[in-house]
Protein backbone atom coordinates (compact mmCIF):
# COMPACT_ATOMS: atom_id res chain seq x y z
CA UNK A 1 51.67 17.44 8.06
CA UNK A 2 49.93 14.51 10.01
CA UNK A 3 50.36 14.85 13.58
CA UNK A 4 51.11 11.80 15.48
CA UNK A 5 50.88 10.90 19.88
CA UNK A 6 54.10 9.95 20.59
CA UNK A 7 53.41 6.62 21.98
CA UNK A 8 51.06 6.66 24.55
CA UNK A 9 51.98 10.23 25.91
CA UNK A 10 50.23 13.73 25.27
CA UNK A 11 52.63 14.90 23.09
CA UNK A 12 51.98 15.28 19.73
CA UNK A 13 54.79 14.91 17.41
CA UNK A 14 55.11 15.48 13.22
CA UNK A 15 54.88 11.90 10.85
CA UNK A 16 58.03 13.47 9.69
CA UNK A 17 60.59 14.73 12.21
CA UNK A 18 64.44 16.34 10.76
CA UNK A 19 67.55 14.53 11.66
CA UNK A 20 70.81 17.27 12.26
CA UNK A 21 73.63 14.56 11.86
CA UNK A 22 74.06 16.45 8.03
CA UNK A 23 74.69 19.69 10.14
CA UNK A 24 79.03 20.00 10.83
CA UNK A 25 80.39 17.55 9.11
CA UNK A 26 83.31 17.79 12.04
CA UNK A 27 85.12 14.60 11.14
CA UNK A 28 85.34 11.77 8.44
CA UNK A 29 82.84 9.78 9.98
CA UNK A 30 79.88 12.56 9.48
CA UNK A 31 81.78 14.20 6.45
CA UNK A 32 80.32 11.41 4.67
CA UNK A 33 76.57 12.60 5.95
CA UNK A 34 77.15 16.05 5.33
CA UNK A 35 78.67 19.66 6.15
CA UNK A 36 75.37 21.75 6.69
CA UNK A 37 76.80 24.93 8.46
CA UNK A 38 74.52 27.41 10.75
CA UNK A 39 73.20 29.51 7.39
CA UNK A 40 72.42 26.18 5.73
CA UNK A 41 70.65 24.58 8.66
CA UNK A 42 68.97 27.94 9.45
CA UNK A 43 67.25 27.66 5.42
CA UNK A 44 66.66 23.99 5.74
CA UNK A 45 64.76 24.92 9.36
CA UNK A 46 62.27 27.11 7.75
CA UNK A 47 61.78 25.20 4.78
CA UNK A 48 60.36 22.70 7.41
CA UNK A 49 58.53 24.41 9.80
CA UNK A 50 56.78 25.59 6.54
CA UNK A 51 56.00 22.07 5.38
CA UNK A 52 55.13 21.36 9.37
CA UNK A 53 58.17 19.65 10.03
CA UNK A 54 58.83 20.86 13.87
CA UNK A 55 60.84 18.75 15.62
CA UNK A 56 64.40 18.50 14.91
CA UNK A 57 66.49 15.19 16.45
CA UNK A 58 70.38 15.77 17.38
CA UNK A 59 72.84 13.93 19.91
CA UNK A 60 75.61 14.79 21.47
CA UNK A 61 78.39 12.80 19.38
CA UNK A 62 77.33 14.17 16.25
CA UNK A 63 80.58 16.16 14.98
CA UNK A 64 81.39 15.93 18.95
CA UNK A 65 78.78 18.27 19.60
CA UNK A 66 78.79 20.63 16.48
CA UNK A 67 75.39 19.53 14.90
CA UNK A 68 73.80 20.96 18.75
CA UNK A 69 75.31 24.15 18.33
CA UNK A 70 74.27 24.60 14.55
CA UNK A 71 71.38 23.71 15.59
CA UNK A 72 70.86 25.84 18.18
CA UNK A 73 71.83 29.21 16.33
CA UNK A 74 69.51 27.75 13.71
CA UNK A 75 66.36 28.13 15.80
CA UNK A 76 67.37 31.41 17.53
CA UNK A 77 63.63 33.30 17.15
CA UNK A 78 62.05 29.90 16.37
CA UNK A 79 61.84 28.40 19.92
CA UNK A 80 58.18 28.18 20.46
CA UNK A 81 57.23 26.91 16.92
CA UNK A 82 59.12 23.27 17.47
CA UNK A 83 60.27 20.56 19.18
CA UNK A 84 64.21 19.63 20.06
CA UNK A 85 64.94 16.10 20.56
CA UNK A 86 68.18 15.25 21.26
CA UNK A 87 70.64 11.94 22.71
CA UNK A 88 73.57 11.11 25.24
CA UNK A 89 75.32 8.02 26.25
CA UNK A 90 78.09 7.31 23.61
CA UNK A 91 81.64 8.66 24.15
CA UNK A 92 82.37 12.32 24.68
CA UNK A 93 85.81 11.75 25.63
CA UNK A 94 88.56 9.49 26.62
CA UNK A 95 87.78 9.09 30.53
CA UNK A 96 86.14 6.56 32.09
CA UNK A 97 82.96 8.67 33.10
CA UNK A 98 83.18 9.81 29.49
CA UNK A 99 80.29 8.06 28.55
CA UNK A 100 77.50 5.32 29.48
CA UNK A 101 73.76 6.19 31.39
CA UNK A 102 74.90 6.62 35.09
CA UNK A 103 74.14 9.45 37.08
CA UNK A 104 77.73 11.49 36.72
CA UNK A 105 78.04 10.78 32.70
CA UNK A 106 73.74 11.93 32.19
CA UNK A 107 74.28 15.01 34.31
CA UNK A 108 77.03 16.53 32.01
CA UNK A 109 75.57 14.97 28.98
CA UNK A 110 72.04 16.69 29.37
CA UNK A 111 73.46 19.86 30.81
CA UNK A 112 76.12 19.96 28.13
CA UNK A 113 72.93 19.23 25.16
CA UNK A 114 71.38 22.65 26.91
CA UNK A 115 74.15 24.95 26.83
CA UNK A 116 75.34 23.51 22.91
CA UNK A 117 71.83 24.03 22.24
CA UNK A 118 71.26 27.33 23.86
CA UNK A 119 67.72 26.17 25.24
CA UNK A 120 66.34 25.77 29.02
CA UNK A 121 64.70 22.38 28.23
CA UNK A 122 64.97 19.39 25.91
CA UNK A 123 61.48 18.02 24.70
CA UNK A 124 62.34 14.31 24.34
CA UNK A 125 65.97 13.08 24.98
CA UNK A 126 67.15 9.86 24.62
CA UNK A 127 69.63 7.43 25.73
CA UNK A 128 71.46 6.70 22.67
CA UNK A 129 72.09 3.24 23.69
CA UNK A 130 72.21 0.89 26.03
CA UNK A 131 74.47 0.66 29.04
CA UNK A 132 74.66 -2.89 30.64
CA UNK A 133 76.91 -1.40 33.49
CA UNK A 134 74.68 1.20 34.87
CA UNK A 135 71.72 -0.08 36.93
CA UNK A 136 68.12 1.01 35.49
CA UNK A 137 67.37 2.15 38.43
CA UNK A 138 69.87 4.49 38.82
CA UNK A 139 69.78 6.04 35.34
CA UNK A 140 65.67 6.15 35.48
CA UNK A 141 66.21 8.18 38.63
CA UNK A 142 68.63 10.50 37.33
CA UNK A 143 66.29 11.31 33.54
CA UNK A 144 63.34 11.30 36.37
CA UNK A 145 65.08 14.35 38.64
CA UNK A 146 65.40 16.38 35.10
CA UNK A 147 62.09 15.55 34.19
CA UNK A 148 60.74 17.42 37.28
CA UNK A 149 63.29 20.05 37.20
CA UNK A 150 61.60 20.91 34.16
CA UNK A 151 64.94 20.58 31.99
CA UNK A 152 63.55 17.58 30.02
CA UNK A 153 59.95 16.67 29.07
CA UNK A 154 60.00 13.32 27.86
CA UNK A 155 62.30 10.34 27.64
CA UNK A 156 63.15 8.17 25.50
CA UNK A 157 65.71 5.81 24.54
CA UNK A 158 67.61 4.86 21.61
CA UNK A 159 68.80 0.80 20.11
CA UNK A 160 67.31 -1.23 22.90
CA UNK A 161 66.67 -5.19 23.11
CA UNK A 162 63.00 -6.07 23.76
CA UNK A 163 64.31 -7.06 27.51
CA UNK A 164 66.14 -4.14 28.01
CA UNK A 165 63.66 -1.60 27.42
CA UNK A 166 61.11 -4.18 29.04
CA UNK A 167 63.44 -4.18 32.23
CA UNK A 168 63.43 0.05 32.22
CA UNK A 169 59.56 0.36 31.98
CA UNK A 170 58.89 -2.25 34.94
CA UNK A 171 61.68 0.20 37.06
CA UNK A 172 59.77 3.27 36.10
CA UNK A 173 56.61 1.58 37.28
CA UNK A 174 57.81 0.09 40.69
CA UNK A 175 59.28 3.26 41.68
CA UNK A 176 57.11 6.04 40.06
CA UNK A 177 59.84 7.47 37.38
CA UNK A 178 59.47 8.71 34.30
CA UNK A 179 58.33 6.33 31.59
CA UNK A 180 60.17 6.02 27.95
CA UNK A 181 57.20 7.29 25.87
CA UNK A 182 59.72 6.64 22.52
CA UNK A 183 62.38 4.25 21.17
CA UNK A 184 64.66 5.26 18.49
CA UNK A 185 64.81 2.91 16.48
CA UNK A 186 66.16 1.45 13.10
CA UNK A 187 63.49 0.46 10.74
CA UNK A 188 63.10 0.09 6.80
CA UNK A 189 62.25 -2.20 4.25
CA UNK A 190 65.57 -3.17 3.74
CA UNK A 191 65.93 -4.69 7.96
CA UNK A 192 62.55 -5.45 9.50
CA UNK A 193 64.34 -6.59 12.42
CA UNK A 194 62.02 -4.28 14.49
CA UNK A 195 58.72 -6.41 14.17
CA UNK A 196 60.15 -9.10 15.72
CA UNK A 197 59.79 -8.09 19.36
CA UNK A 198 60.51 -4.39 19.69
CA UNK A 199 56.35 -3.42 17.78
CA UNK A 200 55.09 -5.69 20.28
CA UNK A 201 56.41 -4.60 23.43
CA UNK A 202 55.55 -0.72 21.71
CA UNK A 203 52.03 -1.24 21.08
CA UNK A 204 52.01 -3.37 24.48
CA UNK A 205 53.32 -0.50 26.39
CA UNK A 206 52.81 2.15 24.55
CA UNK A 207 56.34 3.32 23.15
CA UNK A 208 56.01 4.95 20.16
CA UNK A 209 58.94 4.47 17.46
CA UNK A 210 60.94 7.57 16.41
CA UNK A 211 62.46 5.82 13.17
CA UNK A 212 66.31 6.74 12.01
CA UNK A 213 67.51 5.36 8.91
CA UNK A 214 64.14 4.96 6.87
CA UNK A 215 65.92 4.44 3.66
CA UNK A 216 68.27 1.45 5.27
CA UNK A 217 71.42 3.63 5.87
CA UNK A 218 70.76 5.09 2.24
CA UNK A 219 70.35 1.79 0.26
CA UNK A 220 66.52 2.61 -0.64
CA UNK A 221 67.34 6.16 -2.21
CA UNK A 222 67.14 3.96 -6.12
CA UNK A 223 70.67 4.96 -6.74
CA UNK A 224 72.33 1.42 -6.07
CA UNK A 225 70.66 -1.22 -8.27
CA UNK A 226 72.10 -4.43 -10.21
CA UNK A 227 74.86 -3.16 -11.82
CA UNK A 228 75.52 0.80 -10.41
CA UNK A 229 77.42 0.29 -7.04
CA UNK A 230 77.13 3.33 -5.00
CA UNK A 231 78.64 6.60 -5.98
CA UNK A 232 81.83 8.23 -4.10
CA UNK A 233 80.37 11.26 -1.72
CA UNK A 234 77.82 9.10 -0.32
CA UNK A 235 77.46 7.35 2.77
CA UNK A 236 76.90 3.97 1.07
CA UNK A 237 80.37 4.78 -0.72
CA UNK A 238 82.14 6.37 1.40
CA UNK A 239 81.77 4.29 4.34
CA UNK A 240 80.60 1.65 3.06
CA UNK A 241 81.45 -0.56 6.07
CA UNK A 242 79.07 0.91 8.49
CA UNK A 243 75.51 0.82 9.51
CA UNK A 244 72.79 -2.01 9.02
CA UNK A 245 74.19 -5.44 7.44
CA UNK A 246 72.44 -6.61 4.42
CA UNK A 247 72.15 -9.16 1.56
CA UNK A 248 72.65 -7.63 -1.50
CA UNK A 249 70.22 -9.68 -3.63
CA UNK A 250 68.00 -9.04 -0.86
CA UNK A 251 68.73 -4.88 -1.57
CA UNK A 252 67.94 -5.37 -5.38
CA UNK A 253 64.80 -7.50 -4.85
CA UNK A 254 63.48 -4.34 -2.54
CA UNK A 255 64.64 -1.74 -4.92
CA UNK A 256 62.92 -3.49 -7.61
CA UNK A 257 59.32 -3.93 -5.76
CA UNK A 258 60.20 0.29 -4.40
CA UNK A 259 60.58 1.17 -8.28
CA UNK A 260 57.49 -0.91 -9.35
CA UNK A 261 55.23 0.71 -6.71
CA UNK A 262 57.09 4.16 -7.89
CA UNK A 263 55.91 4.23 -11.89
CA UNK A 264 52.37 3.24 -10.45
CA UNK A 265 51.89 5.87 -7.89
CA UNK A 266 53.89 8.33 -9.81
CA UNK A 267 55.96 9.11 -6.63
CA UNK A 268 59.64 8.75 -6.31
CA UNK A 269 61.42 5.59 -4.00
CA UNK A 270 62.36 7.48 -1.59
CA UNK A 271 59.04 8.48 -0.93
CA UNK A 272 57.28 5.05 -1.18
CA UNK A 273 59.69 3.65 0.90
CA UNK A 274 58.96 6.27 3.82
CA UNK A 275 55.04 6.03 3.01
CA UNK A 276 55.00 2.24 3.63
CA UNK A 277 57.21 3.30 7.20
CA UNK A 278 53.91 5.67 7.79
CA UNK A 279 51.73 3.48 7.46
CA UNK A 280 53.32 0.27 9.94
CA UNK A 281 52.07 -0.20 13.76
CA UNK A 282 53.71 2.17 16.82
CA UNK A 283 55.79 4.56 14.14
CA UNK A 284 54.83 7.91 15.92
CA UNK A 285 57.84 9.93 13.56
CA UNK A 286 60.09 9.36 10.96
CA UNK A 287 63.57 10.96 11.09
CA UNK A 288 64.03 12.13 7.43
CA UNK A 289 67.64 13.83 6.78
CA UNK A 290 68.45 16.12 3.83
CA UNK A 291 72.08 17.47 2.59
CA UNK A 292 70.11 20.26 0.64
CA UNK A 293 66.59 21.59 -0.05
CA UNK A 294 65.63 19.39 -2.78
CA UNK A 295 66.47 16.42 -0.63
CA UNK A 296 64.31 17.61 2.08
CA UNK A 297 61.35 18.98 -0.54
CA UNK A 298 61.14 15.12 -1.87
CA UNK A 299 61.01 13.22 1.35
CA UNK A 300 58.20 16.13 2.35
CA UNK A 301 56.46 14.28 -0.73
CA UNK A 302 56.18 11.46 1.50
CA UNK A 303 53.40 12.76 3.13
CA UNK A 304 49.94 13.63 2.12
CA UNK A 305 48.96 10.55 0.26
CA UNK A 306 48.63 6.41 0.90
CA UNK A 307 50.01 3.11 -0.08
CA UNK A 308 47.24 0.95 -1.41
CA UNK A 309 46.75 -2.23 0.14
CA UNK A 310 48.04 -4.32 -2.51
CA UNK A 311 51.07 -1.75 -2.83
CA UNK A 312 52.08 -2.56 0.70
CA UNK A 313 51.50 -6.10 0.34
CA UNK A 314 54.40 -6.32 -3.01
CA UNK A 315 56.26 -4.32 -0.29
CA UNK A 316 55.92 -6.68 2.40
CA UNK A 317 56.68 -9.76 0.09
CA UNK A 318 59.88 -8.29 -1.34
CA UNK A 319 61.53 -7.33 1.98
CA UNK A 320 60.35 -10.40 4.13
CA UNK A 321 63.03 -12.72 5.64
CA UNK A 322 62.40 -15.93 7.65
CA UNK A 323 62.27 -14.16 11.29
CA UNK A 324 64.78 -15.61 14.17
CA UNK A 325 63.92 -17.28 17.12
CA UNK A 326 61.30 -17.64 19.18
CA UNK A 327 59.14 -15.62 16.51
CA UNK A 328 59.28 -18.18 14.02
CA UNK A 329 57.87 -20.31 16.70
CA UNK A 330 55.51 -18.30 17.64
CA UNK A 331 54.13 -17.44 14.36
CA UNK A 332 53.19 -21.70 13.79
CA UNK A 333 50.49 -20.89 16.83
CA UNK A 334 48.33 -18.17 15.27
CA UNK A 335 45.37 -18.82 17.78
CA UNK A 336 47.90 -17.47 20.56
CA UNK A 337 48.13 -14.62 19.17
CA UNK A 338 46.61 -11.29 19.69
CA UNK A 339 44.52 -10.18 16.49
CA UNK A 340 44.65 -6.52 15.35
């Protein structure tokens, strides 16, 4: 397993990381992602610290907390071989400290993620979102006073606007906090939304992307083509309504490109898809999820081999989409650009 800096920090994370929102299954929402109890996780945790798989991404909200606790009796024994990352800010409850980034909410949040867990410190956590109502400064301070408490080692933060994020690092540097070293982001050939501003503020600043979703909220899996909707007990099924918006001649035009690529390389679409991920600017990890082991053994077969040039380039010219203002703009001045 490649071994990837995340961002510009010393940590070294794997190209692959494991995403636990498949472990509960506490309530409709993540029914429809999975019901991976503590045996099940506890099989699917060695099969990738085998593989070198060894860091393992959670949050708070998933199945209101269940997927921590799986988690953690997963890794009982296993402590020192990996890496927990792990997310707070959304709702944990109906009162009106119940969620967001300030100081009272990120205090129970973290210290709640360590007991679920059963750990004394989380390697990377991140802010799951963003929190207009909270002043950077204040939430900075707060991830900053775990950070040296030795509770937390790295930061992060999850679905931020270029400005946002942009706004958090210039805090961190005025007042000597903490620094977000990742951003959690979405990212797949289906919505390349993320090259538009967030890749240049990451390789500007050195935040490296921890990538959920790789196969565009399980579109690029080769199951849904022209003609074979998705299948009840999947997410694209079963709640259908949620997660990244798409065009669905757009999806097909992908798919077909994905299965092209496939027949040549001999590799499955799943795993092109993620390769092409591996190979883009600032992706430090990819969060790969799995329902079973032969879910999790093929997106290991992501790894371990490259795209060719021209493969990534029928890739590129599938998924493309006219980008939005100002980088449309921007893009008719090559000159003032930086070259790579």
């Amino acid at each position: 397993m490649d071994q990837r800096r995340l961002g510009h920090s010393g940590l070294r994370v794997p190209a692959l990381s494991f995403g636990t929102a498949t472990f509960g299954g506490s309530n409709d929402f993540f029914k429809a992602w999975g019901g991976t109890d503590a045996e099940g996780a506890a099989r699917l945790i060695d099969v990738c610290l085998d593989h070198g798989i060894s860091m393992f991404d959670s949050a708070d909200v998933y199945s209101d907390g269940l997927a921590e606790s799986i988690l953690g009796q997963a890794i009982k024994g296993k402590r020192n071989r990996l890496l927990i990352s792990t997310k707070g800010t959304f709702p944990k409850g109906a009162g009106p400290n119940d969620y967001g980034s300030s100081r009272q909410h990120l205090i129970e949040a973290i210290e709640g993620s360590l007991k679920r867990l059963g750990v004394d410190h989380i390697d990377l956590f991140q802010l799951h979102g963003q929190d207009y109502n909270t002043p950077v400064e204040e939430t900075l301070a707060t991830l900053d006073q775990f950070v040296r408490a030795g509770k937390i080692r790295y930061i992060g933060c999850s679905n931020f606007s270029g400005w946002h994020l942009m706004k958090s690092l210039s805090a961190s540097d005025r007042y000597g906090y903490s620094r977000y070293v990742a951003h959690q982001a979405y990212y797949s050939l289906l919505n390349r939304d993320y090259e538009w501003e967030l890749m240049p503020l990451g390789i500007d600043q050195g935040v490296g992307a921890v990538v959920w979703s790789p196969l565009g909220w399980g579109k690029l899996t080769g199951k849904i083509r022209r003609g074979q909707p998705a299948k009840p007990g999947t997410r694209a099924h079963d709640i259908a309504g949620t997660g990244p918006h798409f065009e669905e001649e757009r999806l097909y035009r992908v798919v077909d490109a994905l299965d092209g690529v496939a027949k040549e390389t001999g590799k499955t679409i799943p795993q092109v898809a993620l390769n092409w991920l591996l190979q883009r600017p600032t992706v430090s990890t990819i969060i790969v999820g799995a329902r079973d082991e032969r879910q999790l053994i093929e997106n290991i077969g992501a790894v371990g081999w490259s795209l060719t040039a021209e493969q990534v380039a029928t890739l590129d010219a599938a998924s493309d989409i006219p980008a939005a203002y100002p980088v449309w703009h921007q893009r008719g001045f090559p000159m003032l650009n930086e070259k790579r």
